[in-house]
Protein backbone atom coordinates (compact mmCIF):
# COMPACT_ATOMS: atom_id res chain seq x y z
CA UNK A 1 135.53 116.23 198.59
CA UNK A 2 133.09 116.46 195.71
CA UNK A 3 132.31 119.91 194.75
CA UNK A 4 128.47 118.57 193.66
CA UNK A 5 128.12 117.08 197.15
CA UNK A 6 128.21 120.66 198.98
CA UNK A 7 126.43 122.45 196.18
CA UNK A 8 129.37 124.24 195.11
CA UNK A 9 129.79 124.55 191.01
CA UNK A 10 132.59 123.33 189.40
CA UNK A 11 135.47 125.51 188.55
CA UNK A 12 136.86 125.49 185.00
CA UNK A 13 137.40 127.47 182.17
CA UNK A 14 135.57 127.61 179.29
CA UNK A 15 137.38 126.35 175.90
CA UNK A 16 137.48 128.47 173.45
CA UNK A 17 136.10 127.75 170.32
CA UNK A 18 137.78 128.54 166.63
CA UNK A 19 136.15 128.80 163.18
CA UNK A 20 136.75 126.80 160.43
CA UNK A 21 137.03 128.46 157.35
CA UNK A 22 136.49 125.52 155.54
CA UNK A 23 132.73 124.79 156.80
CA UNK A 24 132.19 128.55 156.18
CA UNK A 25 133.17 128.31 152.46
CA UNK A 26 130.81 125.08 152.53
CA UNK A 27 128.07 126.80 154.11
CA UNK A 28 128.25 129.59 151.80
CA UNK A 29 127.97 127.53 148.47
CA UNK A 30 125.29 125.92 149.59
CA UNK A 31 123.28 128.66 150.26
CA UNK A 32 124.42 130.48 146.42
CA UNK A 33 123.55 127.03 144.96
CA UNK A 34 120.48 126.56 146.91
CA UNK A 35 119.36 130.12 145.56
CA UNK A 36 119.95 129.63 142.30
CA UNK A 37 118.48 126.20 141.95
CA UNK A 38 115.22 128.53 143.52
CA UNK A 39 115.53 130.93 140.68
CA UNK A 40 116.02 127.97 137.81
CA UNK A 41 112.95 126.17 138.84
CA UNK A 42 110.66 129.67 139.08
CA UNK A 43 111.97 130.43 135.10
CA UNK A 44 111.25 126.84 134.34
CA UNK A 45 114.60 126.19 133.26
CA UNK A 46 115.02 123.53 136.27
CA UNK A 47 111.74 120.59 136.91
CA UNK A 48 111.31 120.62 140.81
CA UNK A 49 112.27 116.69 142.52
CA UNK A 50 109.25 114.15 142.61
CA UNK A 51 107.24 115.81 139.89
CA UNK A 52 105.16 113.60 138.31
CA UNK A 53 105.94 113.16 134.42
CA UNK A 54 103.27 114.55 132.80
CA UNK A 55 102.53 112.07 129.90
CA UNK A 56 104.00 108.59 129.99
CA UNK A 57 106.35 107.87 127.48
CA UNK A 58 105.46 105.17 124.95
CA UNK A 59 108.04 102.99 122.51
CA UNK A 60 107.64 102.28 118.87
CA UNK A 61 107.43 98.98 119.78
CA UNK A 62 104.28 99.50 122.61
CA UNK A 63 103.06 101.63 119.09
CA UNK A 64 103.38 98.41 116.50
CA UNK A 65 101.72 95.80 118.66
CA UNK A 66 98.67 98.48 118.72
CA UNK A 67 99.01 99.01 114.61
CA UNK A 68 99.38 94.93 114.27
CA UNK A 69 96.40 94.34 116.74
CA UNK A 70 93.88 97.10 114.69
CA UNK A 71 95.12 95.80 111.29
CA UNK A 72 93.97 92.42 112.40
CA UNK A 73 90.87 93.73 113.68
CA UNK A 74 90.23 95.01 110.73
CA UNK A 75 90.12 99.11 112.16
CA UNK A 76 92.66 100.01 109.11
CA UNK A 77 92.50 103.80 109.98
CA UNK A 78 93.20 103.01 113.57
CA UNK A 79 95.87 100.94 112.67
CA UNK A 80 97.67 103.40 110.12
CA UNK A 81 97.60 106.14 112.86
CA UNK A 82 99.10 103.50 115.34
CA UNK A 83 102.26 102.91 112.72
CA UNK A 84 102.65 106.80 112.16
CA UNK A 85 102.88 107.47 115.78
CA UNK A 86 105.77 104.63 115.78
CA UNK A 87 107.57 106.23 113.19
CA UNK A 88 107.39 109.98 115.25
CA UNK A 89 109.46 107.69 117.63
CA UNK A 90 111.71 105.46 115.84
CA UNK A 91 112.17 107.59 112.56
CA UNK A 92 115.00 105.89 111.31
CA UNK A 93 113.52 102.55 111.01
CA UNK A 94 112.72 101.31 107.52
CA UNK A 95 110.50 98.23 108.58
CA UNK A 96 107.75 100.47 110.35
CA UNK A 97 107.45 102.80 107.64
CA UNK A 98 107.09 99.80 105.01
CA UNK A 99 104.53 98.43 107.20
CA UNK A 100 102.83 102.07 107.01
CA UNK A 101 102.64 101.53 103.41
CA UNK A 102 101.52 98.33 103.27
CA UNK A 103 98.77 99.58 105.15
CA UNK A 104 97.79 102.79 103.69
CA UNK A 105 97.51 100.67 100.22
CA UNK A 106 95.11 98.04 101.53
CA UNK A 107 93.09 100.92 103.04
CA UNK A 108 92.71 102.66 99.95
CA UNK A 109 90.37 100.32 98.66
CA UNK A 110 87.94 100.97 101.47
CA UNK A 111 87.46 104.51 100.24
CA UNK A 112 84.70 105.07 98.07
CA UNK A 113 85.93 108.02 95.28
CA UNK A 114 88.86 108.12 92.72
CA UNK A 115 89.89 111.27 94.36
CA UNK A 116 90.18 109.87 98.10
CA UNK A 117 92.14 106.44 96.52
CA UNK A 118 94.59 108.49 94.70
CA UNK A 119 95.23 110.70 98.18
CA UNK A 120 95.62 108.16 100.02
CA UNK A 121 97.86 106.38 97.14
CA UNK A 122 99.88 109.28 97.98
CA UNK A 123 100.38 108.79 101.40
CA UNK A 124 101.34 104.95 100.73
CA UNK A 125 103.99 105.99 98.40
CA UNK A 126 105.56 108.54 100.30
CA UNK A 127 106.20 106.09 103.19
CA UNK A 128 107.40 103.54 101.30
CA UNK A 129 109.68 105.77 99.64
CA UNK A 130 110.91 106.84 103.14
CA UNK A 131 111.47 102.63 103.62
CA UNK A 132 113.19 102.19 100.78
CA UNK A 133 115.42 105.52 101.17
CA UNK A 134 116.41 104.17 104.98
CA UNK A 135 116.88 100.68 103.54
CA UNK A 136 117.48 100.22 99.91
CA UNK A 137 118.51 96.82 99.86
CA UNK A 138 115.67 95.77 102.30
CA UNK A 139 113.68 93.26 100.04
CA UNK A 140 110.68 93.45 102.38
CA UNK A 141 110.81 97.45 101.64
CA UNK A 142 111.32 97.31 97.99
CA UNK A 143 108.64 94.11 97.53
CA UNK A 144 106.09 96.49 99.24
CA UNK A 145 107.02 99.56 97.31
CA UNK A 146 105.70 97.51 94.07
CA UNK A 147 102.74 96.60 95.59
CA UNK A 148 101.81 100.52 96.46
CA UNK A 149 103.14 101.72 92.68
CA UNK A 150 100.73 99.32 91.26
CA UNK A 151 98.40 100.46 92.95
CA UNK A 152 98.97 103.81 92.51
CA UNK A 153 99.14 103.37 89.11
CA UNK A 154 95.30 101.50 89.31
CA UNK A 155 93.86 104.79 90.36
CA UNK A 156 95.98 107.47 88.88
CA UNK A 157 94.77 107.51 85.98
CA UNK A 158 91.96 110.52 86.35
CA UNK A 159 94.76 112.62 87.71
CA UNK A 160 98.43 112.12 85.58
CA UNK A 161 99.10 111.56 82.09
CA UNK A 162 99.11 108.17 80.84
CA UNK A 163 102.83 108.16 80.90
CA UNK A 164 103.19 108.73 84.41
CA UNK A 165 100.92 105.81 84.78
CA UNK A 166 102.96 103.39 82.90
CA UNK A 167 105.87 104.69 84.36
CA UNK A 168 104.56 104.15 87.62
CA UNK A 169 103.73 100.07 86.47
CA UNK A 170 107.36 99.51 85.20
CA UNK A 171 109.07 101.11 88.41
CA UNK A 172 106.41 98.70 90.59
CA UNK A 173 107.65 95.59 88.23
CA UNK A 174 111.62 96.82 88.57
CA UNK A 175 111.35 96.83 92.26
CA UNK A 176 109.77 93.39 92.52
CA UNK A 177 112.18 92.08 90.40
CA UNK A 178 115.01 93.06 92.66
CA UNK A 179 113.06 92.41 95.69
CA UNK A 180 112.75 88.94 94.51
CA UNK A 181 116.75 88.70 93.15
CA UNK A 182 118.01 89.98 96.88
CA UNK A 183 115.68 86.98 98.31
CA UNK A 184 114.27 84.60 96.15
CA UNK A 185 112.45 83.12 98.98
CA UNK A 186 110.72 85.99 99.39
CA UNK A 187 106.84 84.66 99.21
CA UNK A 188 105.74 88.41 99.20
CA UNK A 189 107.80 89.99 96.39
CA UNK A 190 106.36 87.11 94.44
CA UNK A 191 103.12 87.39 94.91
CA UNK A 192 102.89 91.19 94.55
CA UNK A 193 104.83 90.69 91.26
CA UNK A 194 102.02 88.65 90.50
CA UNK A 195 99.59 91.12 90.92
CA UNK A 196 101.39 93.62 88.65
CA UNK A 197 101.78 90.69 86.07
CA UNK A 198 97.94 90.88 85.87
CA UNK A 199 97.75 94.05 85.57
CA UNK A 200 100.11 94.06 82.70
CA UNK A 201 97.83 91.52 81.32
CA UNK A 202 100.69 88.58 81.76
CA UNK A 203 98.37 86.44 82.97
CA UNK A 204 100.37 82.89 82.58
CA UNK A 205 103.45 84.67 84.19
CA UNK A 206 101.26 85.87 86.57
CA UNK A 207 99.78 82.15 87.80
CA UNK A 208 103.46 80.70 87.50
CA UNK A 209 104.94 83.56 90.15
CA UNK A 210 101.83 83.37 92.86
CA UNK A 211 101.71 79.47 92.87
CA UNK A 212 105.23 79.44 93.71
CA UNK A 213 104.90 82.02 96.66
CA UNK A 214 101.85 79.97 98.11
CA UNK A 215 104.16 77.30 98.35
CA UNK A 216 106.87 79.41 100.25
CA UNK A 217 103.81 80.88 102.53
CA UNK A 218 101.12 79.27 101.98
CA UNK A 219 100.09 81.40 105.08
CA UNK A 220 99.73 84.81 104.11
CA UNK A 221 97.30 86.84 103.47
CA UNK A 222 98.62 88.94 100.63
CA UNK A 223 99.60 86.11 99.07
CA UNK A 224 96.38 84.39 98.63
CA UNK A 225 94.63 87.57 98.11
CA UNK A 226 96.28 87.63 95.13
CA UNK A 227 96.21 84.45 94.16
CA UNK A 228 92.23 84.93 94.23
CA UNK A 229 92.77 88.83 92.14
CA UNK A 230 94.82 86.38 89.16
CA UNK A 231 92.08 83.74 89.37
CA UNK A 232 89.18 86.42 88.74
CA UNK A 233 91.23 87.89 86.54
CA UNK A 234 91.11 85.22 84.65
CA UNK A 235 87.64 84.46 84.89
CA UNK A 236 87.90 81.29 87.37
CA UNK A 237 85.51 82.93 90.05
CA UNK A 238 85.16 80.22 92.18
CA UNK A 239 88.73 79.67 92.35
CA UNK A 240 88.88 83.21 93.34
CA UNK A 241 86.32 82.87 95.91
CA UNK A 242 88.20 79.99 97.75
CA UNK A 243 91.61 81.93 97.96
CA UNK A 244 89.75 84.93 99.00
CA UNK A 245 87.84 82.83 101.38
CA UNK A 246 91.67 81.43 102.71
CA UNK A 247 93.02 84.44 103.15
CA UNK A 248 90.36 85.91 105.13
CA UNK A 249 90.54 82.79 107.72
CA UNK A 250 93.74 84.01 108.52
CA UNK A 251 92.74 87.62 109.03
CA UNK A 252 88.80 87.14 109.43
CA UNK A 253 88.16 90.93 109.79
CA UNK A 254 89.62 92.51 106.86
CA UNK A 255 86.51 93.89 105.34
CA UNK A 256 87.93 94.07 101.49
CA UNK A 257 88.33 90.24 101.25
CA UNK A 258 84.58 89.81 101.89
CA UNK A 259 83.69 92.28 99.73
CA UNK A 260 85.91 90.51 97.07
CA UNK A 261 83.97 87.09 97.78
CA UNK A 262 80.80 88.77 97.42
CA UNK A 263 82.00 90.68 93.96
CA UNK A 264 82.52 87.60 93.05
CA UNK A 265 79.37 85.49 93.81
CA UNK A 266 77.25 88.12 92.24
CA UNK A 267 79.50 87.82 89.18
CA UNK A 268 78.46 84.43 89.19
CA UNK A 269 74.89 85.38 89.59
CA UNK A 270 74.49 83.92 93.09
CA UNK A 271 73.17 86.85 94.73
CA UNK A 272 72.04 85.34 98.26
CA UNK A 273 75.66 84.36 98.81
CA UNK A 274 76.89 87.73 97.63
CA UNK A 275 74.46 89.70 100.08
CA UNK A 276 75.73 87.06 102.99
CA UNK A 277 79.26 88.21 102.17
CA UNK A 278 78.26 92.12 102.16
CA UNK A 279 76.64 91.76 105.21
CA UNK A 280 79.19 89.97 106.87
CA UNK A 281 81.18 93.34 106.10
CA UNK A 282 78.68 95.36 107.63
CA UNK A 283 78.38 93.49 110.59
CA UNK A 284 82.04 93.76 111.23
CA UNK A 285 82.20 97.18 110.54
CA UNK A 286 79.48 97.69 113.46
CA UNK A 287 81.01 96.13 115.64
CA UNK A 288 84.02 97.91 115.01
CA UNK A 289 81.79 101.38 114.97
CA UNK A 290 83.02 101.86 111.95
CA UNK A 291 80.60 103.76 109.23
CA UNK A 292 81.86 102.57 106.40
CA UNK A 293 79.24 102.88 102.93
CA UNK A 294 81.15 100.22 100.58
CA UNK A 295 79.38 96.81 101.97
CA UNK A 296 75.86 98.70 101.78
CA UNK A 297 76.53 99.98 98.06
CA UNK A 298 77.61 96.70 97.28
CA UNK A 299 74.33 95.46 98.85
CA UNK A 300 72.07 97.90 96.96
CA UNK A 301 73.70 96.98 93.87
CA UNK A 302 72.71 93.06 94.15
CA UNK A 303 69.47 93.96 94.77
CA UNK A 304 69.30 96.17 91.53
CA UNK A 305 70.00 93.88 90.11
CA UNK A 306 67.39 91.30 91.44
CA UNK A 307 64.29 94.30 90.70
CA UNK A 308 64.39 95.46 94.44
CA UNK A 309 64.71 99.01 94.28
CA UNK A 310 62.69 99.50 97.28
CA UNK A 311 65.52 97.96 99.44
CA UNK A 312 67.99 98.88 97.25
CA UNK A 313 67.44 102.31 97.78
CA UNK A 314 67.39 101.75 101.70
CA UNK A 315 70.89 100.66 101.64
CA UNK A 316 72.00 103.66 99.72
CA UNK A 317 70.00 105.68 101.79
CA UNK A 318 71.84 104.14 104.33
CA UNK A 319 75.06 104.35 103.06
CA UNK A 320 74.72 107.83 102.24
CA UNK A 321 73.74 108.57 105.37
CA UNK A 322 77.42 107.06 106.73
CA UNK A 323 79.09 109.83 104.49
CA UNK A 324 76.50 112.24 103.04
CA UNK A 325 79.56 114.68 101.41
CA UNK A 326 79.82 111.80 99.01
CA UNK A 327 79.52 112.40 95.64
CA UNK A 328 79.74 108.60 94.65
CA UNK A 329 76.93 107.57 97.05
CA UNK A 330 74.74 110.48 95.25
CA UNK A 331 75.39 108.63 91.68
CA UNK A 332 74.66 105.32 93.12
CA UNK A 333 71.37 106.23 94.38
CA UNK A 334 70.75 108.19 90.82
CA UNK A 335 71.43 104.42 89.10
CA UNK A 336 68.69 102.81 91.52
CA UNK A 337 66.24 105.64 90.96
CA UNK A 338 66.50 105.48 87.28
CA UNK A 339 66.39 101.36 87.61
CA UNK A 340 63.04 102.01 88.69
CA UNK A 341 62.10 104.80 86.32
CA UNK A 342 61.91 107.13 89.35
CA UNK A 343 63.41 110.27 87.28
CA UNK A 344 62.20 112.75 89.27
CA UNK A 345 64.01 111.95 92.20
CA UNK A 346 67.03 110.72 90.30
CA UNK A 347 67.47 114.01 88.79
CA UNK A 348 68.78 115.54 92.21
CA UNK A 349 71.10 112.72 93.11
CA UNK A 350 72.92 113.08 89.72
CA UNK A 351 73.42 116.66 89.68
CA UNK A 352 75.28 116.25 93.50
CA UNK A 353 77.51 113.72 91.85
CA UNK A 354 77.97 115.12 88.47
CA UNK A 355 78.04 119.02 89.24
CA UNK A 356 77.93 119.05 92.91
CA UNK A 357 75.38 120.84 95.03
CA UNK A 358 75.16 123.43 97.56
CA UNK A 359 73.66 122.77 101.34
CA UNK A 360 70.83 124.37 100.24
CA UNK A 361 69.81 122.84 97.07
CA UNK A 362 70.81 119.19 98.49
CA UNK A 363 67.33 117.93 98.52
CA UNK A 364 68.51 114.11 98.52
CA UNK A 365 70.40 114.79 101.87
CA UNK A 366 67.64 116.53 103.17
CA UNK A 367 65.51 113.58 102.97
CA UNK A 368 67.96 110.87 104.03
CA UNK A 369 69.34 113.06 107.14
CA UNK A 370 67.10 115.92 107.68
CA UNK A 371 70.25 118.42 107.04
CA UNK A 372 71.29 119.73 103.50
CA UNK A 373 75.12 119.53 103.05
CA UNK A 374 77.55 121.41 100.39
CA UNK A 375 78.63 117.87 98.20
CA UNK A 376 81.45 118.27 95.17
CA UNK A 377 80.68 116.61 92.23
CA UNK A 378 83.09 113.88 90.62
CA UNK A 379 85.54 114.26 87.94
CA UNK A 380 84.82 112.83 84.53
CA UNK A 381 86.49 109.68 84.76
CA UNK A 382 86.10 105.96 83.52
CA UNK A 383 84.61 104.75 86.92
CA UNK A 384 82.11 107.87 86.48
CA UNK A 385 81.23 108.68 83.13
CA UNK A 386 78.07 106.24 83.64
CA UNK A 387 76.74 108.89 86.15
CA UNK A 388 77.36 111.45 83.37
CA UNK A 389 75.99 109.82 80.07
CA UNK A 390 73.56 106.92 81.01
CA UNK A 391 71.70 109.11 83.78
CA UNK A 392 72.60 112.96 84.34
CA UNK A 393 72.54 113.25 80.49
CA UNK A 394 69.50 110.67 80.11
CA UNK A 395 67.62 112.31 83.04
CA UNK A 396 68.29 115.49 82.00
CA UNK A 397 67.20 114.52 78.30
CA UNK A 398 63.73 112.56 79.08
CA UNK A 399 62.66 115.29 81.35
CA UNK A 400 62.82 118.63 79.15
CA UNK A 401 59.55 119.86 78.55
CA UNK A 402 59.00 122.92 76.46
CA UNK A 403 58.13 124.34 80.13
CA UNK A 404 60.89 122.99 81.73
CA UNK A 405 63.86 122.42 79.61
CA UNK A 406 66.94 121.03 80.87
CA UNK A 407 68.61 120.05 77.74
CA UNK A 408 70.73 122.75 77.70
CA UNK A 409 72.27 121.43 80.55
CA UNK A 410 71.80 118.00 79.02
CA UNK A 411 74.00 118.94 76.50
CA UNK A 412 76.40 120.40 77.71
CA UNK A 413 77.62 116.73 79.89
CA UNK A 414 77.03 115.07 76.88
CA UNK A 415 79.36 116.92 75.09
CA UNK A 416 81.93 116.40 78.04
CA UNK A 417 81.50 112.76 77.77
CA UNK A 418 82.03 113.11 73.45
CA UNK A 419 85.18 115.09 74.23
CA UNK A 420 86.69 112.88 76.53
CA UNK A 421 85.57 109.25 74.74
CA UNK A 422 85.22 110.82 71.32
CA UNK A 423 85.96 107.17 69.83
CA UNK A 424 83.61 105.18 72.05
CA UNK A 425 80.77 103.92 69.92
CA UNK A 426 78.82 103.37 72.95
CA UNK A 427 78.89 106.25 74.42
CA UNK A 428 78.03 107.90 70.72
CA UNK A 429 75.07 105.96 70.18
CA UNK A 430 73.78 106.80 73.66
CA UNK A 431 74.39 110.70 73.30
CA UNK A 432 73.37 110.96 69.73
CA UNK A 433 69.89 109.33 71.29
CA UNK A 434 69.85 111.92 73.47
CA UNK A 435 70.65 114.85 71.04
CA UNK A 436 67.61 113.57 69.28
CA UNK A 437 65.41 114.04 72.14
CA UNK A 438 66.85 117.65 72.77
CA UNK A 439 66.18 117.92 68.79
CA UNK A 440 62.75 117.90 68.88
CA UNK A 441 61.71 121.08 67.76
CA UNK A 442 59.42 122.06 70.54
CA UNK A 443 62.19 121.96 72.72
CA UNK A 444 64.51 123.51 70.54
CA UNK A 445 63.23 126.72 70.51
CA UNK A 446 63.61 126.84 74.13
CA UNK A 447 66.24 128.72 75.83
């Protein structure tokens, strides 16, 4: 009979069970491991499962599209900070840096003082350098190494010996020479040997070597860029003017080529095409929120020229107001003032771009922006002297009164500008004028 049918339990024994030591040891390491893991991720040492990662990571390549799309857009800073953060993550690689350079060079000529141009000039060569160091035989690397070295050379000249600058010229023509002997194809050594042609005042050479690369590319920038730098060089502005207008159809938002065209136009005295040019450069650089001053100088100066000082000194104002640390934009707006025999006010716009001027004594900023700002003044230099001789010293000169006498100070830039360009007879006949004035024995006398 069934024991479950009569209520009765079952009667068995009970198995008995044995340990294994094997799941014991298993157990046990588990739980060690387990607690160490626990003290890893307190220290830090160990990131917890399913963490998010706090900052995505980004490739060179996600980096250079972002450089190549601001460079065409014309945002040159944004673009330069795009190819350095491309080099943080693919260091070794010689094309991004020579792209770098490239960059930094063309962007130097959107700065506005000898000082920022030859910084920047720096920068350009010490990325090419890097190139060319990764990749010596890389004829991209070594045809854009001459184009920064001429340029650095351009704008060196307030700041090395004139040694150093020449140097600088036959290193830029020695690389595009052997840029150009690795791949004679190579539409950009050509045309940037071109350019340094030019500047060696080879003119002939210079045509011969940029024809050739427009045939090779006839779509690149650089290389009608400077096919239109030989033809101004040579005094054929409109031919400038159409290859600067051909190279910026292919990269319409490059501010510098429309400045170039409007240069260019006002050379030729047509001054409502030049100011269409400049404003086109403005325009971009608004949309772009980007306060550049260049395009509104450039604007004041055509109408300087024209007998507007009214609006010429708006777009100063204006373009001061961009960049009020400026000493360049201070000497601009001197030249307009004095243009329209406005001495007075010229005086205090020349001494923040001759001597420089403290926050406080900034009168000119005061005026344009409501603040006063501390402003250094420029170097004596060929792109400068004009602030120092033909108005500070001028200024200075046709003010003095035997109450007020500034020809001390007069003097004294005067006789910067005689030690510097002791040979110039221009610059003689203009400061012996002056000496004249400070001559006069009622102001003589004066201390």
């Amino acid at each position: 009979m069934d024991p479950n049918i009569n209520g009765e339990r079952p009667h068995f024994r009970p198995i008995k069970k044995r340990s294994n030591p094997y799941r014991v040891l298993l157990w046990l390491s588990l739980i060690v491991g387990g607690l160490w893991l626990n003290s890893q991720i307190k220290r830090g040492q160990v990131e917890p499962l399913f963490m998010p990662t706090p900052t995505p990571t980004r490739t060179a390549n996600s980096y250079t599209i972002e450089g190549e799309s601001q460079f065409n857009a014309g945002n040159l800073q944004a673009a330069i900070e795009a190819y350095q953060e491309a080099t943080k993550v693919d260091p070794e690689n010689a094309q991004l840096w020579a792209e770098l350079a490239r960059i930094q060079t063309y962007s130097s000529s959107l700065l506005s003082t000898d000082t920022e141009r030859f910084d920047r000039m720096n920068e350009a060569r010490a990325s090419i350098d890097k190139a060319v160091e990764l990749s010596p035989d890389s004829p991209v690397a070594l045809a854009v190494r001459s184009l920064a070295l001429d340029w650095y050379a351009a704008v060196a000249g307030p700041f090395v010996s004139p040694d150093e600058v020449q140097s600088a010229l036959n290193e830029a023509e020695k690389e595009a020479t052997r840029a150009y002997t690795l791949d004679p194809n190579n539409a950009l050594a050509l045309a940037y040997y071109a350019e340094i042609l030019v500047d060696q005042q080879k003119w002939s050479q210079a045509e011969q070597y940029v024809e050739q690369a427009e045939q090779l590319d006839p779509n690149s920038m650089d290389v009608h860029r400077v096919y239109g730098y030989v033809w101004e060089s040579l005094g054929q502005y409109r031919l400038a003017i159409e290859e600067y207008e051909k190279a910026a159809q292919i990269t319409p938002n490059l501010t510098f080529l429309y400045i170039s065209i409007g240069q260019n136009f006002r050379t030729l005295g047509v001054h409502n095409r030049a100011l269409e040019y400049f404003e086109k450069a403005a325009n971009i650089n608004d949309q772009k929120l980007v306060n550049d001053p260049i395009p509104y100088i450039e604007i004041a100066k055509t109408y300087t020229r024209d007998g507007e000082f009214f609006i010429a000194a708006l777009n100063a104002e204006k373009a001061l107001a961009f960049n009020p640390t400026n000493p360049n934009t201070y000497g601009q707006l001197g030249s307009i003032y004095t243009k329209a025999r406005n001495y007075e006010t010229a005086m205090p716009a020349f001494q923040c771009a001759v001597r420089g001027c403290t926050a406080e004594e900034n009168e000119v900023a005061k005026e344009v922006t409501g603040n006063g700002v501390d402003v250094e003044g420029l170097p004596l230099t060929s792109g400068t002297v004009a602030f120092y001789y033909v108005q500070y010293g001028s200024v200075l000169a046709s003010l003095s009164r035997p109450n007020q006498n500034y020809c001390p100070e007069a003097l004294d830039v005067l006789a910067e500008v005689h030690a510097k360009y002791p040979d110039d007879p221009i610059f003689e006949g203009i400061i012996q004028e002056n000496e004249n004035i400070c001559g006069r024995p009622e102001l003589a006398a004066q201390p």
